[in-house]
N, C-alpha and C. Protein backbone atom coordinates (compact mmCIF):
# COMPACT_ATOMS: atom_id res chain seq x y z
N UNK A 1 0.82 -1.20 0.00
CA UNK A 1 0.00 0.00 0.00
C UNK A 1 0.86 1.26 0.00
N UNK A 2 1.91 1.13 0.87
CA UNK A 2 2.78 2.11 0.75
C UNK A 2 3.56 2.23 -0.92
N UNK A 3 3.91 1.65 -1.44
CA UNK A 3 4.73 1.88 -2.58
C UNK A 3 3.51 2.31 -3.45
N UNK A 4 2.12 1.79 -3.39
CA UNK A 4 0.97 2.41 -4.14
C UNK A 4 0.69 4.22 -4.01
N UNK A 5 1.21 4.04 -3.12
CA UNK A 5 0.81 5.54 -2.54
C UNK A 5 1.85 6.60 -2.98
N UNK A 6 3.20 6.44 -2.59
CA UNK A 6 4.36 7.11 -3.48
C UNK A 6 4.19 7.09 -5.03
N UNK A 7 3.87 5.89 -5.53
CA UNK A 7 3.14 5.66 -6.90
C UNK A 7 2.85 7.15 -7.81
N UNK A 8 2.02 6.93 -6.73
CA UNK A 8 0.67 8.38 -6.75
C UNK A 8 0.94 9.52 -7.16
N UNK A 9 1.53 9.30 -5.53
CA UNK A 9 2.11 10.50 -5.81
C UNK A 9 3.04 11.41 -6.42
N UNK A 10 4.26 10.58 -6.70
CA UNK A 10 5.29 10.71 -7.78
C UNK A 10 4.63 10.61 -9.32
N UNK A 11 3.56 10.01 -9.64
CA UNK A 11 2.64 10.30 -10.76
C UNK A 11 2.14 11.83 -10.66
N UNK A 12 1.19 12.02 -9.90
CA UNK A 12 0.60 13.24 -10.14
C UNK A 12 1.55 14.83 -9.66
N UNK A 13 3.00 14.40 -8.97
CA UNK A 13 3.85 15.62 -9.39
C UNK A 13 4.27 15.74 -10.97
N UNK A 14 4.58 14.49 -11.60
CA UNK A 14 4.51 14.70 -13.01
C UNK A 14 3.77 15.16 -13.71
N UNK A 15 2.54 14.56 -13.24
CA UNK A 15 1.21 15.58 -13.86
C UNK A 15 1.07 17.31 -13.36
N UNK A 16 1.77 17.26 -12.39
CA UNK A 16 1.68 19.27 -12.63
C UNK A 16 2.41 20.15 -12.94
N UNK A 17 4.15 19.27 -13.16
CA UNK A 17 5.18 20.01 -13.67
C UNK A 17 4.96 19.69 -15.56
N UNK A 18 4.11 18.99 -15.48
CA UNK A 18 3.66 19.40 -17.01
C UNK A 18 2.73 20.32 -17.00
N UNK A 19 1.55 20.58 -16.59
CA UNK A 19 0.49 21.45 -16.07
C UNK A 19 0.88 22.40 -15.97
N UNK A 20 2.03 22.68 -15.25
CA UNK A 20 2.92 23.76 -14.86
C UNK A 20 3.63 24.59 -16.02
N UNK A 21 4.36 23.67 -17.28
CA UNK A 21 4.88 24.31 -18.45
C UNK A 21 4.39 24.38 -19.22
N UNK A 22 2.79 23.71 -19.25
CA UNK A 22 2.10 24.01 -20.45
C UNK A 22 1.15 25.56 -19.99
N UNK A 23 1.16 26.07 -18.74
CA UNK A 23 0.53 27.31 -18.54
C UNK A 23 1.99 28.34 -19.01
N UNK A 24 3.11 27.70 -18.38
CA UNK A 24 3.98 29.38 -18.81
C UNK A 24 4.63 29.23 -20.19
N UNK A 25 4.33 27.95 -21.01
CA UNK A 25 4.21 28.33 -22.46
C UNK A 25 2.41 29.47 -22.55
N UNK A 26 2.06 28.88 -21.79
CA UNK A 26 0.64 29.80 -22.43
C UNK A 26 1.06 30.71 -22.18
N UNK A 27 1.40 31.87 -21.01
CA UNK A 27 1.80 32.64 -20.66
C UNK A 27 2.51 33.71 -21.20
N UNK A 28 3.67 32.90 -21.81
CA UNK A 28 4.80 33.54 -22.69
C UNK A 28 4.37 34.03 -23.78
N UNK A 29 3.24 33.44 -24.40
CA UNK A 29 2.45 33.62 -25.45
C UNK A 29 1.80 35.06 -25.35
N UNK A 30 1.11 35.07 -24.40
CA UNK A 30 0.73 36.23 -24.01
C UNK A 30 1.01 37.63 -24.58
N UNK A 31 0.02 38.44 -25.10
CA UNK A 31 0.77 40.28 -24.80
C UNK A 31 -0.10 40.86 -24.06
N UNK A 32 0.27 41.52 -23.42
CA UNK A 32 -0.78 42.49 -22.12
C UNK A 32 -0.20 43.66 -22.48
N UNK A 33 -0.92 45.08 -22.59
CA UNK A 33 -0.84 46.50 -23.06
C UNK A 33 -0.69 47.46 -21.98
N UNK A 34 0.45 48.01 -21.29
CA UNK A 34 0.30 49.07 -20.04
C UNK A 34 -0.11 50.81 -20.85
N UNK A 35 -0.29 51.28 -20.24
CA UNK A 35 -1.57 52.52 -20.77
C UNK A 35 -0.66 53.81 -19.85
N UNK A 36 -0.36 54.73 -19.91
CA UNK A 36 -0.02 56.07 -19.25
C UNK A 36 -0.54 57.31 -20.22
N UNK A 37 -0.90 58.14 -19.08
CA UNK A 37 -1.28 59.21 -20.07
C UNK A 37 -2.42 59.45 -20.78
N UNK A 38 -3.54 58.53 -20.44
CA UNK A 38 -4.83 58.38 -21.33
C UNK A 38 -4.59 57.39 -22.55
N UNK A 39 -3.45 56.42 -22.37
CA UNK A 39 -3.46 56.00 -23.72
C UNK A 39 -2.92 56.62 -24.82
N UNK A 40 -1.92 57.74 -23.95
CA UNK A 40 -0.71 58.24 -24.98
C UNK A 40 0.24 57.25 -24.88
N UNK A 41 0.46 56.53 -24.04
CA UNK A 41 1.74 55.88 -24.07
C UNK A 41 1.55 54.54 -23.97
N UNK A 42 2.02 53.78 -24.98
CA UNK A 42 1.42 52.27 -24.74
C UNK A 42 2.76 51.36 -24.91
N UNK A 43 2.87 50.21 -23.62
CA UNK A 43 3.65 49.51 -24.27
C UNK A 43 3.21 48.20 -24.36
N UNK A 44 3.72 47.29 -24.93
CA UNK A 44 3.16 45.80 -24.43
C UNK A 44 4.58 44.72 -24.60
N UNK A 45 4.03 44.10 -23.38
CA UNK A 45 4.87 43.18 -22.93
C UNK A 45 4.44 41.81 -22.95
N UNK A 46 5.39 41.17 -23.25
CA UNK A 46 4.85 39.78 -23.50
C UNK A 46 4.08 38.80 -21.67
N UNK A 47 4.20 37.41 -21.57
CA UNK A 47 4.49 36.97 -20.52
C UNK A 47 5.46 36.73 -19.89
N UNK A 48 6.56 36.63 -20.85
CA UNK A 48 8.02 36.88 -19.94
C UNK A 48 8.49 37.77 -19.27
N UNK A 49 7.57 38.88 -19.64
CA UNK A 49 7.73 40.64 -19.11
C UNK A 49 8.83 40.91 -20.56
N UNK A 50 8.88 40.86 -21.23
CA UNK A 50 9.94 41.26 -22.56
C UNK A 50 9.30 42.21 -23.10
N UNK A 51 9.36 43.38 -23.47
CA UNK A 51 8.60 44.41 -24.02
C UNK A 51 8.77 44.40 -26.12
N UNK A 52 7.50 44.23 -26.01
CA UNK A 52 7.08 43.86 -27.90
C UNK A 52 7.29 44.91 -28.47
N UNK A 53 6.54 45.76 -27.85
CA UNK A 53 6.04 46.98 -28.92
C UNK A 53 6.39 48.27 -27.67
N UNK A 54 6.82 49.48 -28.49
CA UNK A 54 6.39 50.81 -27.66
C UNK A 54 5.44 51.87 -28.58
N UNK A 55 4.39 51.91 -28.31
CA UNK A 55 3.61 53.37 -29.00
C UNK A 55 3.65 54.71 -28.50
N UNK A 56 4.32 55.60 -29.20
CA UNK A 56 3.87 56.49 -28.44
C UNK A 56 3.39 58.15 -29.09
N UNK A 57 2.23 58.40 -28.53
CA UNK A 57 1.53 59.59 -29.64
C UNK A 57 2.36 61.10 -30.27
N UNK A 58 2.67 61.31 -31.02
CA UNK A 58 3.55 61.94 -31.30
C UNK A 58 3.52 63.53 -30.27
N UNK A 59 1.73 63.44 -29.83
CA UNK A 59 1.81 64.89 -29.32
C UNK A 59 2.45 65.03 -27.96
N UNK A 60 2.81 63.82 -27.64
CA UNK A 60 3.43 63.26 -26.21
C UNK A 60 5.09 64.16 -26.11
N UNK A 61 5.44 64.15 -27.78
CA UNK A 61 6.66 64.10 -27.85
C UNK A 61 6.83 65.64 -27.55
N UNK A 62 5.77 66.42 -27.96
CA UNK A 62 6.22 67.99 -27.59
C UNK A 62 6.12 68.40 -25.63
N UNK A 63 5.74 67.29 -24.98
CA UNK A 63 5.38 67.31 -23.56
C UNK A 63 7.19 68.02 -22.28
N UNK A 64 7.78 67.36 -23.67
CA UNK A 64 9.36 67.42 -22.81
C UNK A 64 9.84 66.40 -22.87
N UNK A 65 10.77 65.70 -22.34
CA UNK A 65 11.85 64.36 -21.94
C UNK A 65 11.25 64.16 -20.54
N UNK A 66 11.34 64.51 -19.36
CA UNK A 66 11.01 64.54 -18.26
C UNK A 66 9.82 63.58 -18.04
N UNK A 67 8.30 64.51 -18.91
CA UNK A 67 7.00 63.93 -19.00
C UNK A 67 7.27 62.75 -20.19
N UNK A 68 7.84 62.41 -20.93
CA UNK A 68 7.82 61.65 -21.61
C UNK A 68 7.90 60.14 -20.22
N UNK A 69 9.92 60.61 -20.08
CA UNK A 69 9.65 59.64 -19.11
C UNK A 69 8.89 59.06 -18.06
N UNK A 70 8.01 59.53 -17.61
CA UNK A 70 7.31 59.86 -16.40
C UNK A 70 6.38 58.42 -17.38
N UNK A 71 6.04 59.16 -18.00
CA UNK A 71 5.09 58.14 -19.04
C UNK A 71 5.02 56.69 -19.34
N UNK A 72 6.32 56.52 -19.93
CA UNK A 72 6.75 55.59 -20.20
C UNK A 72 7.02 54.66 -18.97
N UNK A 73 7.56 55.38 -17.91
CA UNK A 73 7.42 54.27 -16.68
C UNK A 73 6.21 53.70 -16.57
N UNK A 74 5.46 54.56 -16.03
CA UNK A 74 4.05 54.42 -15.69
C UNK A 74 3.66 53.52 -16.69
N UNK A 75 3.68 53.07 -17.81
CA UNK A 75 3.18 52.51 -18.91
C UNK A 75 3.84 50.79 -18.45
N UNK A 76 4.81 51.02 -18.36
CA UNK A 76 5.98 49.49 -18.15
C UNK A 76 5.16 49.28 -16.70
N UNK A 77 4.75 50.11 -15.91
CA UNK A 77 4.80 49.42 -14.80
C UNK A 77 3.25 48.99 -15.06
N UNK A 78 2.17 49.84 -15.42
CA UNK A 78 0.90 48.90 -15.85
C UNK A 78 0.75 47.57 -16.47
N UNK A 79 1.79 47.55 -17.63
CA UNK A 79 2.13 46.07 -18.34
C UNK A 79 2.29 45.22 -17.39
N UNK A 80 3.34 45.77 -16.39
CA UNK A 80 4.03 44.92 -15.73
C UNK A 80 2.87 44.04 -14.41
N UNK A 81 1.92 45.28 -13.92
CA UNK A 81 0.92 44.49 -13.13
C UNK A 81 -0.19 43.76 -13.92
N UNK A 82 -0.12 43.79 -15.27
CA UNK A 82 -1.41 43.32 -15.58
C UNK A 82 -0.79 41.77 -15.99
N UNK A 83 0.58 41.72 -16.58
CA UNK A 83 1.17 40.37 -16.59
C UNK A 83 1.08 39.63 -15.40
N UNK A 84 1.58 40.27 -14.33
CA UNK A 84 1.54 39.47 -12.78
C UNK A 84 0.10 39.22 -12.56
N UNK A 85 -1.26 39.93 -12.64
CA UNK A 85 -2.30 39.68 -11.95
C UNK A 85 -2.75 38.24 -13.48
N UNK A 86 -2.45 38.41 -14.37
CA UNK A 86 -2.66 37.01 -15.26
C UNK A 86 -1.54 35.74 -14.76
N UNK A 87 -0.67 35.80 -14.55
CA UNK A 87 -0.01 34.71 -13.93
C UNK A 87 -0.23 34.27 -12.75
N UNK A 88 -0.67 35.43 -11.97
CA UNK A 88 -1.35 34.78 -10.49
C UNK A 88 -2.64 33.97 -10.62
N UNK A 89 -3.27 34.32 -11.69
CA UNK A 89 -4.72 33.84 -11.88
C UNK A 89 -4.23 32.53 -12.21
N UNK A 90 -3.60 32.38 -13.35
CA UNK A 90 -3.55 31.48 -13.90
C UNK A 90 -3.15 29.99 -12.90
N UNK A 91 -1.63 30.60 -12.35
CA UNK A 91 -1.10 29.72 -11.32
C UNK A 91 -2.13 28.87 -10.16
N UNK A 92 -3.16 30.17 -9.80
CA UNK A 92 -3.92 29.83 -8.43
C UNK A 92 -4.86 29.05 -9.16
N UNK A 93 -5.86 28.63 -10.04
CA UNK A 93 -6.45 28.13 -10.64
C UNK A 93 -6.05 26.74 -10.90
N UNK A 94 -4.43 26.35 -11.24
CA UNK A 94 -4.05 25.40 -11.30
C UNK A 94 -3.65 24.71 -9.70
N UNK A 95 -3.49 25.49 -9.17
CA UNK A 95 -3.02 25.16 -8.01
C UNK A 95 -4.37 25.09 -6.75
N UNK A 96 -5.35 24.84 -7.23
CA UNK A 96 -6.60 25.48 -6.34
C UNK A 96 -6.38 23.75 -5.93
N UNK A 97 -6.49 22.90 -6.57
CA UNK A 97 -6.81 21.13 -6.04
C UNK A 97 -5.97 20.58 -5.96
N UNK A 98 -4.33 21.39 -5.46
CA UNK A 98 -3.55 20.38 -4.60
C UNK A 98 -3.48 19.96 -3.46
N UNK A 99 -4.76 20.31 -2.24
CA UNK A 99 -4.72 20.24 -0.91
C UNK A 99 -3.35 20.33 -0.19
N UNK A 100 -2.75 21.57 -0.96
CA UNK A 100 -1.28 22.47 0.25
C UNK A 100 -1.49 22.52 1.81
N UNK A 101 -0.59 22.13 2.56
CA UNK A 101 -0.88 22.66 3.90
C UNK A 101 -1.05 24.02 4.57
N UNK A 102 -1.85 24.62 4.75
CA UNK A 102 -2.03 26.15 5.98
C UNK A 102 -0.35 26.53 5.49
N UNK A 103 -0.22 28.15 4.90
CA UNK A 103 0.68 28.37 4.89
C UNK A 103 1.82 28.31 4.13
N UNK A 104 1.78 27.04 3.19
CA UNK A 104 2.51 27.34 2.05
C UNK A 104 1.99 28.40 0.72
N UNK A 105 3.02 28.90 0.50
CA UNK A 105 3.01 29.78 -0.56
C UNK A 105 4.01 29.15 -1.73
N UNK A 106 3.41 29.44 -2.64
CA UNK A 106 4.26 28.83 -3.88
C UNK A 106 4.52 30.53 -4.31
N UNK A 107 5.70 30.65 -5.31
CA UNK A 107 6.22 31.57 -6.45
C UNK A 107 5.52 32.14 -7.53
N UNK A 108 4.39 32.26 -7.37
CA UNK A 108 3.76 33.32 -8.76
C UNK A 108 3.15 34.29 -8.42
């Protein structure tokens, strides 16, 4: 009964470290769009956080360097939470029916 049980269980960790790379291939796949400025400043970043694309409205460009930058952060850092709040989803969803003990936290 015991070797049935390790069985198991050494089965179904296989089953989630596949589970596991077939979400952060999904993931990677991903583009999510951060916004500053009303949607003067757009960037998008993949799921790796790798930045695809930068848009930015030309009337932005007469604003200064200063406000530009200001912008452009703000823009990376929207990408940047809207990637994390999709990987958290994603992760906790997969992770909702492993009966974890009180207190563990996993990495996403």
């Amino acid at each position: 009964m015991m070797k049935g049980g390790i069985g198991n269980l050494l089965r179904q960790a296989q089953q989630m470290q596949e589970t596991m790379q077939k979400a952060q291939s999904e993931l990677a796949g991903l583009e999510v769009t951060g916004e500053a400025g009303g949607g003067m400043v757009k960037i998008v970043l993949n799921g790796r956080h790798e930045a695809k694309r930068v848009v930015i409205e030309p009337k932005v460009l007469s604003e200064g360097k200063d406000m530009l930058e200001d912008l452009v952060a703000a823009a990376v850092n929207d990408a940047v939470r809207k990637v994390a709040a999709l990987s958290h989803d994603k992760y906790a969803g997969l992770m909702s029916g492993l009966n974890l003990p009180p207190g563990v936290k996993l990495p996403f």
